[in-house]
C-alpha atoms as a PDB file:
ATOM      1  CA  UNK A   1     -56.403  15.368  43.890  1.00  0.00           C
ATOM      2  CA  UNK A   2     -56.606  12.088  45.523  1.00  0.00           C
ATOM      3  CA  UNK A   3     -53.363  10.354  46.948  1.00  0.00           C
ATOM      4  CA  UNK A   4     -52.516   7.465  49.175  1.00  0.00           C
ATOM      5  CA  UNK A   5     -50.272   6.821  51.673  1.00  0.00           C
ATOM      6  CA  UNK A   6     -50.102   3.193  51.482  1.00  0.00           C
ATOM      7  CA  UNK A   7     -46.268   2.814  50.496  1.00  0.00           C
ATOM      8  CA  UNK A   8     -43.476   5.245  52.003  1.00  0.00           C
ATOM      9  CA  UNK A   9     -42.279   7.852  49.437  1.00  0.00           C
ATOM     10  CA  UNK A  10     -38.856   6.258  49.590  1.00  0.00           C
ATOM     11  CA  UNK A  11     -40.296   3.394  48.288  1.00  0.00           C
ATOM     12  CA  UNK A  12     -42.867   4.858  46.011  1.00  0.00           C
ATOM     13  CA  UNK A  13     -39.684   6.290  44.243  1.00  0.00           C
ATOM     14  CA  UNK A  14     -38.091   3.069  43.761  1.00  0.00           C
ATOM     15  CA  UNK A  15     -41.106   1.579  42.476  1.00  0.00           C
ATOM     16  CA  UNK A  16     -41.427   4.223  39.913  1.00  0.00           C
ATOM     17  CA  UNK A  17     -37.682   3.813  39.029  1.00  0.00           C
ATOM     18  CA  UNK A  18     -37.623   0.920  38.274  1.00  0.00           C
ATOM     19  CA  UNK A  19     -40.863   0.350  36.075  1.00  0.00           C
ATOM     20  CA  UNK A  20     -39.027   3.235  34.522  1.00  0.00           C
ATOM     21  CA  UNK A  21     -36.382   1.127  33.375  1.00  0.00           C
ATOM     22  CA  UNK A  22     -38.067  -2.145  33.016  1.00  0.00           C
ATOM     23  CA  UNK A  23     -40.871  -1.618  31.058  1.00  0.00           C
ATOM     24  CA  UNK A  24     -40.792  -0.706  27.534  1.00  0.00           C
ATOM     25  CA  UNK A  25     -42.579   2.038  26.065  1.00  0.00           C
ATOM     26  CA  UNK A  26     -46.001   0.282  24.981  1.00  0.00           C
ATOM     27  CA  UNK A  27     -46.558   2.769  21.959  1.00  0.00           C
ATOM     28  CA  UNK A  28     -43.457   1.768  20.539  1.00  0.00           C
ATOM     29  CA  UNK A  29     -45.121  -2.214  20.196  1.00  0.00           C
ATOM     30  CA  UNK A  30     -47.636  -2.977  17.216  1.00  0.00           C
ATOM     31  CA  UNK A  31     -50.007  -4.191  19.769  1.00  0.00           C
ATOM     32  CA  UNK A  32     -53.720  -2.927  18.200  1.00  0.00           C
ATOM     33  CA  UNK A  33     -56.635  -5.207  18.353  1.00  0.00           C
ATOM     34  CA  UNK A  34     -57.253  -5.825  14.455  1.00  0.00           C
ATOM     35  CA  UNK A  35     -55.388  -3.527  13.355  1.00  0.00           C
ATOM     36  CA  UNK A  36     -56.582  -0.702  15.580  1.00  0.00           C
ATOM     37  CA  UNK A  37     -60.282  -1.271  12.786  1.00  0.00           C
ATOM     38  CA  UNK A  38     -61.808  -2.278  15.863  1.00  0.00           C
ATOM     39  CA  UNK A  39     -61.115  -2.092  19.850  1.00  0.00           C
ATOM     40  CA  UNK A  40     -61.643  -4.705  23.150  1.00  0.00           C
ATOM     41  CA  UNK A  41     -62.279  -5.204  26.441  1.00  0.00           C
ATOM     42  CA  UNK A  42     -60.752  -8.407  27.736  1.00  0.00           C
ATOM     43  CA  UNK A  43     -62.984  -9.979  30.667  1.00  0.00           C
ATOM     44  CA  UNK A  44     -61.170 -12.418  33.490  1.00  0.00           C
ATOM     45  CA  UNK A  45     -59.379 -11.666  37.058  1.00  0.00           C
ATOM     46  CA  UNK A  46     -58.074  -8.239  37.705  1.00  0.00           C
ATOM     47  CA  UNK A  47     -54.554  -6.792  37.843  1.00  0.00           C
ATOM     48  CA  UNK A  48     -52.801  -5.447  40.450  1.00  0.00           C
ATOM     49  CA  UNK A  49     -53.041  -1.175  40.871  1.00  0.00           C
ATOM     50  CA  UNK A  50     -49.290  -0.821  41.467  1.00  0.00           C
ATOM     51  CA  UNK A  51     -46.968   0.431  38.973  1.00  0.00           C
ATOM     52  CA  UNK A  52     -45.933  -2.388  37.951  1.00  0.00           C
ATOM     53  CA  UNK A  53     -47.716  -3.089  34.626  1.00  0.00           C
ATOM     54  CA  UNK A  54     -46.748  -6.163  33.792  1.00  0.00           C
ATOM     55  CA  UNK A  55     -50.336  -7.669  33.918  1.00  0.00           C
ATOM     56  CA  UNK A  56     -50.643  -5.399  30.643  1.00  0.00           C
ATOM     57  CA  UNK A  57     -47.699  -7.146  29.138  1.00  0.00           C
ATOM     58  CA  UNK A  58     -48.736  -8.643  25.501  1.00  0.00           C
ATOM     59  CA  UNK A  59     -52.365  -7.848  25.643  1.00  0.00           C
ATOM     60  CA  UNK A  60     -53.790  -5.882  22.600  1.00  0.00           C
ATOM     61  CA  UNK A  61     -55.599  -2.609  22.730  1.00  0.00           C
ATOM     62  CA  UNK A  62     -55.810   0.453  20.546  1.00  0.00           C
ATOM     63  CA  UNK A  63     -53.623   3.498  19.657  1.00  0.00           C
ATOM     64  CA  UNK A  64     -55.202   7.090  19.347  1.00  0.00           C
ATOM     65  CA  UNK A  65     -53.298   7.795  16.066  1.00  0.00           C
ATOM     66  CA  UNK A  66     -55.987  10.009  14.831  1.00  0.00           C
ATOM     67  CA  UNK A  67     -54.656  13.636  15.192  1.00  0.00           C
ATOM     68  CA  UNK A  68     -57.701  16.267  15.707  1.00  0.00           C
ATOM     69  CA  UNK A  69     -55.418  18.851  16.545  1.00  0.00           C
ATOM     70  CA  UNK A  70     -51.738  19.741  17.318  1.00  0.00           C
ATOM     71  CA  UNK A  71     -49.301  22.721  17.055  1.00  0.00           C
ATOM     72  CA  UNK A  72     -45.307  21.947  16.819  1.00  0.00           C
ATOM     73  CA  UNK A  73     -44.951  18.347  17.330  1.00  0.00           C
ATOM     74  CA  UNK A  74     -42.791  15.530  16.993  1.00  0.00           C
ATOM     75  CA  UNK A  75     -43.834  12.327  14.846  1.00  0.00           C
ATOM     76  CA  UNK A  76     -46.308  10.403  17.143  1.00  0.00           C
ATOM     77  CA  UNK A  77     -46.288  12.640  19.810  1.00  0.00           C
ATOM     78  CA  UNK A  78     -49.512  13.001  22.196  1.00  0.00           C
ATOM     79  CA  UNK A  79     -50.442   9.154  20.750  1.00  0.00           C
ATOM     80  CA  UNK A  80     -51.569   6.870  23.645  1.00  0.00           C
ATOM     81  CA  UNK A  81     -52.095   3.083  23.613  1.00  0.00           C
ATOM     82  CA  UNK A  82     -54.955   1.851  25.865  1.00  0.00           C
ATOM     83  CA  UNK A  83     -56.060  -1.409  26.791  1.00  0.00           C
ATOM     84  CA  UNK A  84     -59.327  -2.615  28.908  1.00  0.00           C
ATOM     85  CA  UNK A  85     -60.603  -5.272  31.017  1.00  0.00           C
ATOM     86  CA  UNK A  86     -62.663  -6.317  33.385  1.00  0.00           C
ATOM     87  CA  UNK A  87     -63.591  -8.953  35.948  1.00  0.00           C
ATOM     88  CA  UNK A  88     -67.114  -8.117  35.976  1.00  0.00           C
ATOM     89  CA  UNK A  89     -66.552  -5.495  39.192  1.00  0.00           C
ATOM     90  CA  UNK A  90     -64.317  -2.998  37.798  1.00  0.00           C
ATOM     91  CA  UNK A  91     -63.252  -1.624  34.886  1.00  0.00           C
ATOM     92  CA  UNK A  92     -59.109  -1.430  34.222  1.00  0.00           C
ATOM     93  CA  UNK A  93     -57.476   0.589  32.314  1.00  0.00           C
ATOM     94  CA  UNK A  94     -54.354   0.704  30.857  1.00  0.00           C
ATOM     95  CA  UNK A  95     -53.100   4.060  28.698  1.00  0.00           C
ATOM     96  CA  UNK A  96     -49.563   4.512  27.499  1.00  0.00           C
ATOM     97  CA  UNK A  97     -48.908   8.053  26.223  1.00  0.00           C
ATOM     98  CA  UNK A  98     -46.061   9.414  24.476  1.00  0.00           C
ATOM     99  CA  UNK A  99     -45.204  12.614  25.212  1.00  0.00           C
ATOM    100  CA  UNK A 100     -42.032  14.539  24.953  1.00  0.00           C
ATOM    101  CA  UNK A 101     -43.044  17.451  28.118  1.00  0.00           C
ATOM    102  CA  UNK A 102     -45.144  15.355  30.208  1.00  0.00           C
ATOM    103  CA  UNK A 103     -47.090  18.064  33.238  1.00  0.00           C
ATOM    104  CA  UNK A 104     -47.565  17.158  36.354  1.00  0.00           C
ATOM    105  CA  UNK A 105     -51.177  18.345  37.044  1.00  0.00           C
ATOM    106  CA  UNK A 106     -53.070  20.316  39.301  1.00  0.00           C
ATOM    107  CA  UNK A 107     -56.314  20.821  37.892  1.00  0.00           C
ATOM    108  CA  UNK A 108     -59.049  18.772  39.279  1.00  0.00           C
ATOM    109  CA  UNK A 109     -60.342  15.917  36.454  1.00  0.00           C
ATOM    110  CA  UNK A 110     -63.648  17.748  35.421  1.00  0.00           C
ATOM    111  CA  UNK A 111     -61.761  20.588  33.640  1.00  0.00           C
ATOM    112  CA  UNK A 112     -58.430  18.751  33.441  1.00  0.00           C
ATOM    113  CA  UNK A 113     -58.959  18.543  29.431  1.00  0.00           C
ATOM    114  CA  UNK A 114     -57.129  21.516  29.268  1.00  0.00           C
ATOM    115  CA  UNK A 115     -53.638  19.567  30.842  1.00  0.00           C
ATOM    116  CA  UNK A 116     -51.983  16.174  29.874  1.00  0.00           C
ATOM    117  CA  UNK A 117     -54.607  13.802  30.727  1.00  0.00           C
ATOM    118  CA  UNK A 118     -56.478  10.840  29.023  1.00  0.00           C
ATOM    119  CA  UNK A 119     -59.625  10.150  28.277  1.00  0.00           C
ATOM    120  CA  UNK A 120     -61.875   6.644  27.598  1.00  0.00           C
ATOM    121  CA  UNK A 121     -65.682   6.454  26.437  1.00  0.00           C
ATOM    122  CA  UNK A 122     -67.281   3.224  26.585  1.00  0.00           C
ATOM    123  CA  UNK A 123     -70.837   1.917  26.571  1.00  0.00           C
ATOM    124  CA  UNK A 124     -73.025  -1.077  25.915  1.00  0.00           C
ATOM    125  CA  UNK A 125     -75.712   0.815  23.927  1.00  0.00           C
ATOM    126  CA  UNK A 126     -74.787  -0.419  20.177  1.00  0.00           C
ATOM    127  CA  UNK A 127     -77.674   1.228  18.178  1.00  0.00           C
ATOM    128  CA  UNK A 128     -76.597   4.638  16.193  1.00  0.00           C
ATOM    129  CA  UNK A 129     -76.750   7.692  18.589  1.00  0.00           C
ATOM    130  CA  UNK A 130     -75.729  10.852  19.533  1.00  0.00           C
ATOM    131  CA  UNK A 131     -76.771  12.222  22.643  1.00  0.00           C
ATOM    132  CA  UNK A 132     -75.101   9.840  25.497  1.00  0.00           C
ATOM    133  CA  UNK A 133     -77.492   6.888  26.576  1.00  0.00           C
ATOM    134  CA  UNK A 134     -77.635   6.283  30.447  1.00  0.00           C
ATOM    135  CA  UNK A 135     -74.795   3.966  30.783  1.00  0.00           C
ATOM    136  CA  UNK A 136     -72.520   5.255  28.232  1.00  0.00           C
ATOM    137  CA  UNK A 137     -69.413   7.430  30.286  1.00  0.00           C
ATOM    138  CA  UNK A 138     -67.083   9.398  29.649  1.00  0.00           C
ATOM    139  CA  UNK A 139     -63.879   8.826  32.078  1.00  0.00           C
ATOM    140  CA  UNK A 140     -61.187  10.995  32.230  1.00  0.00           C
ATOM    141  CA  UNK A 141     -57.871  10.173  34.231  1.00  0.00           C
ATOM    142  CA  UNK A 142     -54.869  12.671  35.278  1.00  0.00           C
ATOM    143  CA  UNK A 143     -51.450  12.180  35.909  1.00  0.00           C
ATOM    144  CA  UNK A 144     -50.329  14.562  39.161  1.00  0.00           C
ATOM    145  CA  UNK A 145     -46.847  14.091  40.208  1.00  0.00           C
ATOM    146  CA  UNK A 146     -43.947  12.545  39.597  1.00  0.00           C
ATOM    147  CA  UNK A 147     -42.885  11.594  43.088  1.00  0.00           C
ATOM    148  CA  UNK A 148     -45.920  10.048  43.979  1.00  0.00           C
ATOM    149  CA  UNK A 149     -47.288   7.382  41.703  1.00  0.00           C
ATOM    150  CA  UNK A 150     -50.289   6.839  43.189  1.00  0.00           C
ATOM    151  CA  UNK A 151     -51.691  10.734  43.678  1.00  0.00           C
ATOM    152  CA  UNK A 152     -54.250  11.068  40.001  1.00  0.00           C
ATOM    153  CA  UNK A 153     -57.579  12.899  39.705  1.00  0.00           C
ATOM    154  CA  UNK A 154     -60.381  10.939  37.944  1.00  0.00           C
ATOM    155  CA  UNK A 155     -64.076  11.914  36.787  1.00  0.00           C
ATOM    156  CA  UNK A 156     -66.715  10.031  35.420  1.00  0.00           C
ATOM    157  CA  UNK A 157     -69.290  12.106  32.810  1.00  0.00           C
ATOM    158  CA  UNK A 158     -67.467  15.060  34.557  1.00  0.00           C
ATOM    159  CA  UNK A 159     -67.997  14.447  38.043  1.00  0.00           C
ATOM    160  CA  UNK A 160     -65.214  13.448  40.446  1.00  0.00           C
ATOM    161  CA  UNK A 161     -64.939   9.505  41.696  1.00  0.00           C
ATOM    162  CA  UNK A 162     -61.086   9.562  42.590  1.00  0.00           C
ATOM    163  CA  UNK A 163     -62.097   8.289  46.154  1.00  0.00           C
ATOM    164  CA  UNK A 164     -64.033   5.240  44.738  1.00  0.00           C
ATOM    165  CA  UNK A 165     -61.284   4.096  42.450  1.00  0.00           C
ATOM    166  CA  UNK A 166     -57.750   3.359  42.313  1.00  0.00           C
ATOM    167  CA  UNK A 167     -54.611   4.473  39.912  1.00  0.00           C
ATOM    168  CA  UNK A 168     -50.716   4.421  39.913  1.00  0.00           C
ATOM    169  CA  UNK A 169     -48.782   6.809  37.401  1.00  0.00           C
ATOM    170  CA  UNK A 170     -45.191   6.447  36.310  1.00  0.00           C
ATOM    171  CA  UNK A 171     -43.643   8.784  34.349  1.00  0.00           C
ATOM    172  CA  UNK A 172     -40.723   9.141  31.988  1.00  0.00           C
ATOM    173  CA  UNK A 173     -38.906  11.395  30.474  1.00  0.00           C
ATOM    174  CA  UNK A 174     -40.824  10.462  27.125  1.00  0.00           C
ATOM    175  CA  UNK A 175     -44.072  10.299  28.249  1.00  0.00           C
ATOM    176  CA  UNK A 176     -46.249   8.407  31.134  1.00  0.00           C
ATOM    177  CA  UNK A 177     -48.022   4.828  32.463  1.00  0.00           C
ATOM    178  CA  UNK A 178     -51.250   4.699  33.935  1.00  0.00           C
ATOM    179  CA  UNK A 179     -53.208   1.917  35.286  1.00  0.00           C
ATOM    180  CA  UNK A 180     -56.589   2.950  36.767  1.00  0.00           C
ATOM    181  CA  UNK A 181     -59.866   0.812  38.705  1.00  0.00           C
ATOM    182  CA  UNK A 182     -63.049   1.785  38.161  1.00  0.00           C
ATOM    183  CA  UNK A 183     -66.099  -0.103  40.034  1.00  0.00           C
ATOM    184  CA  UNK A 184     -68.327  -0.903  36.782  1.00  0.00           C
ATOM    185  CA  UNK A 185     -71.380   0.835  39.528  1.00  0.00           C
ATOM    186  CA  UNK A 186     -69.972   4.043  39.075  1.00  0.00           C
ATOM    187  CA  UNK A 187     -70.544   3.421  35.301  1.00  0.00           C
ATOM    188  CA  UNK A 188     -74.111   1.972  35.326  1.00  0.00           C
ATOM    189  CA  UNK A 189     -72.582  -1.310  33.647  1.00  0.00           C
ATOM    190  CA  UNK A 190     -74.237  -4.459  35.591  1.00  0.00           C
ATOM    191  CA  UNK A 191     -71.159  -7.277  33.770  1.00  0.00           C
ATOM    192  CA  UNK A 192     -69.779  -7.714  30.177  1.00  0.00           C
ATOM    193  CA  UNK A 193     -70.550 -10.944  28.653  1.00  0.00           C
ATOM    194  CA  UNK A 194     -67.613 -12.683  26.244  1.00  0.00           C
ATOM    195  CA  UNK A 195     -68.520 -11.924  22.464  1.00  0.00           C
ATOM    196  CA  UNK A 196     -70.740  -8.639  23.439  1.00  0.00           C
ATOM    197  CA  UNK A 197     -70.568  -5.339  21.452  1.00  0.00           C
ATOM    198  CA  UNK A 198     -69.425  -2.469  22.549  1.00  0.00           C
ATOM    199  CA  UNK A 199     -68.885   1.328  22.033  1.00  0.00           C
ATOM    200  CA  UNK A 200     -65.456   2.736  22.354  1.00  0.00           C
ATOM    201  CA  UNK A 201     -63.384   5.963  21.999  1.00  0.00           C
ATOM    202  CA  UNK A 202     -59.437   6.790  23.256  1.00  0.00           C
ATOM    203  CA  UNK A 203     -58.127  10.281  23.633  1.00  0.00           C
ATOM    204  CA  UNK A 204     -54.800  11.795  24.359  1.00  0.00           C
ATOM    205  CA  UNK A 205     -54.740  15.660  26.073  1.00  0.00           C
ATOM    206  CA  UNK A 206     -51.210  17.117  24.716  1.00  0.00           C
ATOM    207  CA  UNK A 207     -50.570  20.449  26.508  1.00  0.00           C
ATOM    208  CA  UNK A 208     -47.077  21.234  25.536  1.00  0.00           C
ATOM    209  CA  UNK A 209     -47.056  24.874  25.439  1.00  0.00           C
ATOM    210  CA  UNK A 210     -50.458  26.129  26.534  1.00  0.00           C
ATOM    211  CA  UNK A 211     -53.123  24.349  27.304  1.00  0.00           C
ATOM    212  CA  UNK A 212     -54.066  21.178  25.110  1.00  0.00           C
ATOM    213  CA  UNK A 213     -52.774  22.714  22.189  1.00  0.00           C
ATOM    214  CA  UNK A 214     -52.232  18.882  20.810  1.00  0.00           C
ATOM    215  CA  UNK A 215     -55.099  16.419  20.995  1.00  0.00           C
ATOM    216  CA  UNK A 216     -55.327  12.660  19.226  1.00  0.00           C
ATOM    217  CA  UNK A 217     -58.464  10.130  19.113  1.00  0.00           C
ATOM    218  CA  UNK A 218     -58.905   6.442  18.193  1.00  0.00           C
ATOM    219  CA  UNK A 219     -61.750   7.109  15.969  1.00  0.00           C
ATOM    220  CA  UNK A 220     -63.219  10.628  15.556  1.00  0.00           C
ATOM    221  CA  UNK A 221     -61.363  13.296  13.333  1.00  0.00           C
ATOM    222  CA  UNK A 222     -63.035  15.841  15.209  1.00  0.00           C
ATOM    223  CA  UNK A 223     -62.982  17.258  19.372  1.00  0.00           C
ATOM    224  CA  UNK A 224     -66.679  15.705  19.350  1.00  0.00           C
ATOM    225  CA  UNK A 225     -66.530  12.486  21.369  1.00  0.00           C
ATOM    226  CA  UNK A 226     -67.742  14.073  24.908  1.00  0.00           C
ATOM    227  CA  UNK A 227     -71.174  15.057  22.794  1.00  0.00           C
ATOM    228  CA  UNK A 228     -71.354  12.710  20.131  1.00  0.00           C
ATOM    229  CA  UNK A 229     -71.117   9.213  21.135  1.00  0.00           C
ATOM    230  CA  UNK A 230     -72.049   8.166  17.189  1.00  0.00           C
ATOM    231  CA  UNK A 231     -68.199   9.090  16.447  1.00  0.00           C
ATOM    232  CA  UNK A 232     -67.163   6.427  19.300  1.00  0.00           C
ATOM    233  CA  UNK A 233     -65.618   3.126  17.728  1.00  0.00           C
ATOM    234  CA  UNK A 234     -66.870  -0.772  17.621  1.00  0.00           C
ATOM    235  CA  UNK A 235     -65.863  -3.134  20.159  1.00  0.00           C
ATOM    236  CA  UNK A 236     -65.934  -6.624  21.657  1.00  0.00           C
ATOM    237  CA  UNK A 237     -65.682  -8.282  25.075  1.00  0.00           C
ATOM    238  CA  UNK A 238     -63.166 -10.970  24.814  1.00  0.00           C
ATOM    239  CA  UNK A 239     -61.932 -13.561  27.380  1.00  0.00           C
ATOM    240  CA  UNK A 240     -58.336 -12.935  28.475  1.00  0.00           C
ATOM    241  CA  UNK A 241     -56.129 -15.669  26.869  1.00  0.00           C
ATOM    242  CA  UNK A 242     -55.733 -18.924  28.649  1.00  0.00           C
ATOM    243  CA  UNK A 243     -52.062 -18.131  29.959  1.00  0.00           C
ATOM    244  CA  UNK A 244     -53.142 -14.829  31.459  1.00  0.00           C
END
């Protein structure tokens, strides 16, 4: 698992506190691109990897409402809302997930399916397909403790890249806040240009009681999207609005 040491556990606590009680639960906010029909990735200068999250605050993104699978569950629960952008360098993500027993996790990210964890596909490859095209990825991102908000595990097409990227976690007692950097290299993406199409797919791991044993997607109805990139959504590279 990868961690830094770059603020005092004191003050990593604080931090966490109080994004705890500052920030509102982003799931709760009808916040989906379009109407959650279609997803984006909003291109300008990149956030802060902090905890903070409040260079998320009022952008739109898309909710993984779809529910593939799930045993004894609350209304909503194991839904995540995710936003993306990018400043041509890195990819950022953004995933909010509600979740009523969030784990801390200590399975590394290439087999951390089976633990709370979520998971983005994205490519640049529009035409209908199913096996994945060179640059399409699959990126997963874990959540690993709650005293340290920036220890995570993250894997790219199943390989681990924690030590190229950055993330901060926060969680609550409903549920966890991730915001994650990705160098657009690691996902053989050269830049996003405003108005292109994309491929997209969100996914929430749920494991509640054993493991994942709750699962929801943006698009696909089925546990497919790591084999099938066809059952990935439509997207569009948008500029970030003028006041962010």
């Amino acid at each position: 698992m990868h961690r830094t040491t770059s603020l005092p556990r004191e003050a990593a606590l604080l931090l966490a506190l109080a994004c705890v009680l500052s920030v509102p639960p982003a799931f709760a906010q009808t916040r989906n691109f379009e109407d959650n029909r279609r997803g984006v990735l909003w291109l300008g200068p990149a956030p802060a990897i902090d905890g903070d999250f409040s260079d998320w605050d009022g952008l739109q993104g898309s909710s993984t409402e779809t529910v593939v699978f799930a045993g004894k569950r609350t209304e909503g629960e194991g839904v995540g809302f995710f936003v993306l952008r990018s400043d041509n360098e890195d990819l950022y993500v953004y995933a909010d997930v509600y979740d009523l027993r969030p784990n801390e996790v200590d399975l590394p990210a290439p087999i951390a399916w089976r633990d709370d964890s979520v998971e983005i596909y994205l490519g640049v490859v529009t035409s209908r397909h199913q096996a994945f095209a060179k640059d399409d990825n699959h990126i997963r991102i874990v959540p690993v403790s709650k005293d340290d908000i920036f220890a995570f595990d993250l894997s790219v097409n199943d390989v681990g890249v924690a030590e190229r990227c950055e993330a901060a976690v926060v969680y609550r007692e409903d549920g966890y806040s991730i915001e994650a950097r990705i160098p657009l290299d690691l996902l053989l993406i050269k830049r996003f240009s405003e108005g292109q199409a994309i491929r997209l797919e969100f996914q929430v791991n749920d494991a509640a009681r054993i493991e994942r044993d709750r699962l929801t997607h943006w698009k696909s109805p089925k546990d497919d999207p790591y084999s099938d990139a066809s059952v990935w959504g439509d997207g569009v590279v948008l500029p970030l609005p003028g006041d962010r």
